[in-house]
Structures are given as C-alpha cells and as structure tokens.
C-alpha atoms as a PDB file:
ATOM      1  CA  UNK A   1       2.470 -30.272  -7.615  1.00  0.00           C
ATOM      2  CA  UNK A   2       4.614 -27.637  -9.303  1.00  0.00           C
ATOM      3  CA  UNK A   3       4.322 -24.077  -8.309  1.00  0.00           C
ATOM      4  CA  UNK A   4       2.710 -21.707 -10.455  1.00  0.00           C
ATOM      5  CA  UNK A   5       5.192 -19.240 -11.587  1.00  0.00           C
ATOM      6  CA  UNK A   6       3.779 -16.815 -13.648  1.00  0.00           C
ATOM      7  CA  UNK A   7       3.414 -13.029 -12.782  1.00  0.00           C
ATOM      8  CA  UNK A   8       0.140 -11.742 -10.008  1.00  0.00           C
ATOM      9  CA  UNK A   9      -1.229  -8.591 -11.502  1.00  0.00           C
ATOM     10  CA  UNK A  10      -4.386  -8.731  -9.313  1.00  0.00           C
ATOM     11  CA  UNK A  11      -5.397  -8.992  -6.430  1.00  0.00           C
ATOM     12  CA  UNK A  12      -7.997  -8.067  -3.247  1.00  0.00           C
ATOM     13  CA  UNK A  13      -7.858  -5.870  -0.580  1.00  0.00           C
ATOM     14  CA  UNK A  14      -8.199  -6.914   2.953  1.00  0.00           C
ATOM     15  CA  UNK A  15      -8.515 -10.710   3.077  1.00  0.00           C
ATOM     16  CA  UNK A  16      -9.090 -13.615   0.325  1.00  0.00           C
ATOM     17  CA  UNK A  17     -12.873 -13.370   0.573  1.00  0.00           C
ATOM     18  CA  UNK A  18     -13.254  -9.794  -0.251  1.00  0.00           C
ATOM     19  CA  UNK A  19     -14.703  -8.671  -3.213  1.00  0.00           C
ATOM     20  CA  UNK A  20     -12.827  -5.694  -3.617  1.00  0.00           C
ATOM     21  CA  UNK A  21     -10.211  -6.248  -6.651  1.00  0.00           C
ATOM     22  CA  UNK A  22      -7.183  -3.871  -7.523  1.00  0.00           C
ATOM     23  CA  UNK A  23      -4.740  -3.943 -10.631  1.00  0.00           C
ATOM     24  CA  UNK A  24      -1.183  -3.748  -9.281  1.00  0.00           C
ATOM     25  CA  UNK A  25       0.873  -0.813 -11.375  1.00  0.00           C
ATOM     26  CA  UNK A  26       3.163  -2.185 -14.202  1.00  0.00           C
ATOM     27  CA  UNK A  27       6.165   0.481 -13.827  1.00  0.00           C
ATOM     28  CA  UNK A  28       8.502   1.266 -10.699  1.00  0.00           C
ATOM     29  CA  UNK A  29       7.529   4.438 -10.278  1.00  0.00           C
ATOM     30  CA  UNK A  30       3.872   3.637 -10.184  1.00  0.00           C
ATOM     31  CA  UNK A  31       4.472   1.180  -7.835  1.00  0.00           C
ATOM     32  CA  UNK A  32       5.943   3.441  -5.262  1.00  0.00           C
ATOM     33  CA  UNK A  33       3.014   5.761  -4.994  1.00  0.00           C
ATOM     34  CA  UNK A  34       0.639   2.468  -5.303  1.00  0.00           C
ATOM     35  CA  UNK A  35       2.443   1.461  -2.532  1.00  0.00           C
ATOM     36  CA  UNK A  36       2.035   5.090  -0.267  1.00  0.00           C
ATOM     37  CA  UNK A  37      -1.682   5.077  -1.315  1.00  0.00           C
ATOM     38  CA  UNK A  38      -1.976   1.019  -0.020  1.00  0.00           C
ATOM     39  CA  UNK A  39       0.075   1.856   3.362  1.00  0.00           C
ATOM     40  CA  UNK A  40      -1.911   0.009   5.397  1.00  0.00           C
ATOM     41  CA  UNK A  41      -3.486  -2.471   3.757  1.00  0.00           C
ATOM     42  CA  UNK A  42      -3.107  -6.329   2.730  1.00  0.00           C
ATOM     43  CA  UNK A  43      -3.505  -8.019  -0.675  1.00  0.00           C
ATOM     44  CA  UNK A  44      -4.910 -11.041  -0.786  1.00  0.00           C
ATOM     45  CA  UNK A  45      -4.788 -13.902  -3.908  1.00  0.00           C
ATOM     46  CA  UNK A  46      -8.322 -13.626  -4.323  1.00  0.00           C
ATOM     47  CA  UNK A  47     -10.915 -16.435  -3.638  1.00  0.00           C
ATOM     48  CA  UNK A  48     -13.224 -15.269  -6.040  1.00  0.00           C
ATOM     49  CA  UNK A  49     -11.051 -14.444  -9.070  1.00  0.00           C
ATOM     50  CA  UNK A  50      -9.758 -18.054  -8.796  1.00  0.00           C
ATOM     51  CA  UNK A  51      -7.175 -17.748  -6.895  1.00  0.00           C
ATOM     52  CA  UNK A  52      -5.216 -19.767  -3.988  1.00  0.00           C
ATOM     53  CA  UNK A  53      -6.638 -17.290  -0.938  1.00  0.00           C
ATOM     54  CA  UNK A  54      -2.721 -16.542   0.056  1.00  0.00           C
ATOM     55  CA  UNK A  55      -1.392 -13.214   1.088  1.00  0.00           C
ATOM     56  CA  UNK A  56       0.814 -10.967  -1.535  1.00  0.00           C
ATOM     57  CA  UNK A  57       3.498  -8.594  -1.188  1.00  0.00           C
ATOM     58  CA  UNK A  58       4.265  -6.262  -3.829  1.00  0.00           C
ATOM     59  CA  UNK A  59       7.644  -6.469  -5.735  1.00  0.00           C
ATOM     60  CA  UNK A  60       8.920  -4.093  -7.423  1.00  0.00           C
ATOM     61  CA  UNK A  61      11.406  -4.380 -10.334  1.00  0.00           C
ATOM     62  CA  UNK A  62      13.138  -1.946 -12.792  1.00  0.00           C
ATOM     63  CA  UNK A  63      14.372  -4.619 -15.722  1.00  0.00           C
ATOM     64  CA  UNK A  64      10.780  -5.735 -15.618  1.00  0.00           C
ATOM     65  CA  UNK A  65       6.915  -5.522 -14.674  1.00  0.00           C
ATOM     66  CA  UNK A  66       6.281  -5.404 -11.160  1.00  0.00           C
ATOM     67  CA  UNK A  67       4.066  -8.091 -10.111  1.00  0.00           C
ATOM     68  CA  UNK A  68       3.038  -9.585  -6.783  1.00  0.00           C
ATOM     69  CA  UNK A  69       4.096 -12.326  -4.901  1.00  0.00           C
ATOM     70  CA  UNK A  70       3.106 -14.777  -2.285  1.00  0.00           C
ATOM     71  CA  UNK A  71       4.655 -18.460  -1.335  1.00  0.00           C
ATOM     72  CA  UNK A  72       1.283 -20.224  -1.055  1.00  0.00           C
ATOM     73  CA  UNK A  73       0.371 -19.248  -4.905  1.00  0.00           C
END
C-alpha cells in the first residue's frame, strides 16, 4: 500500500477517539505560538474525521505551509 503523502491540516486533541478537532496554523510564526498554547498536549489523526488514529507532530516550515506529520498516516 503506498503511503499517503499529502499535507495534515487537522487533527484531535488528546487521543484518536476524541472529538475535539483543531486546525493546525498555515504560517511559521503562527505555528510557534500554536505550539506554546498546545504545550502539553498530543494530536491525534482523528478516528472520526476519517483518519488512520496515529499520533502527529507538528512541522513547521518557512518555504511552505506547515502541516502535521505522523509515520502511521
């Protein structure tokens, strides 16, 4: 099966069942206070949006959106 490679913009919060959605920030510099605001918590690929149930880490880029990421997506 080929992996999916296209660009995470959402996500959940906490674990892949919740049902608490977030849009990740487009720019850099949104990113890095989306990122203080989200200290301590986990993004999930979210069951109920469609997704794989995997965990995501945010990546941030400057020569493009920032997206999230996860290996099991």
């Amino acid at each position: 099966m080929r992996r999916d490679k296209r660009q995470i913009q959402t996500a959940v919060l906490g674990s892949a069942d919740s049902e608490e959605p977030l849009v990740l920030p487009l720019e850099a510099i949104e990113l890095d206070a989306f990122r203080t605001v989200h200290e301590h918590d986990s993004f999930w690929c979210g069951l109920l949006l469609g997704g794989c149930g995997g965990q995501l880490t945010t990546k941030l880029y400057t020569d493009r959106v920032c997206s999230l990421s996860s290996s099991a997506c």
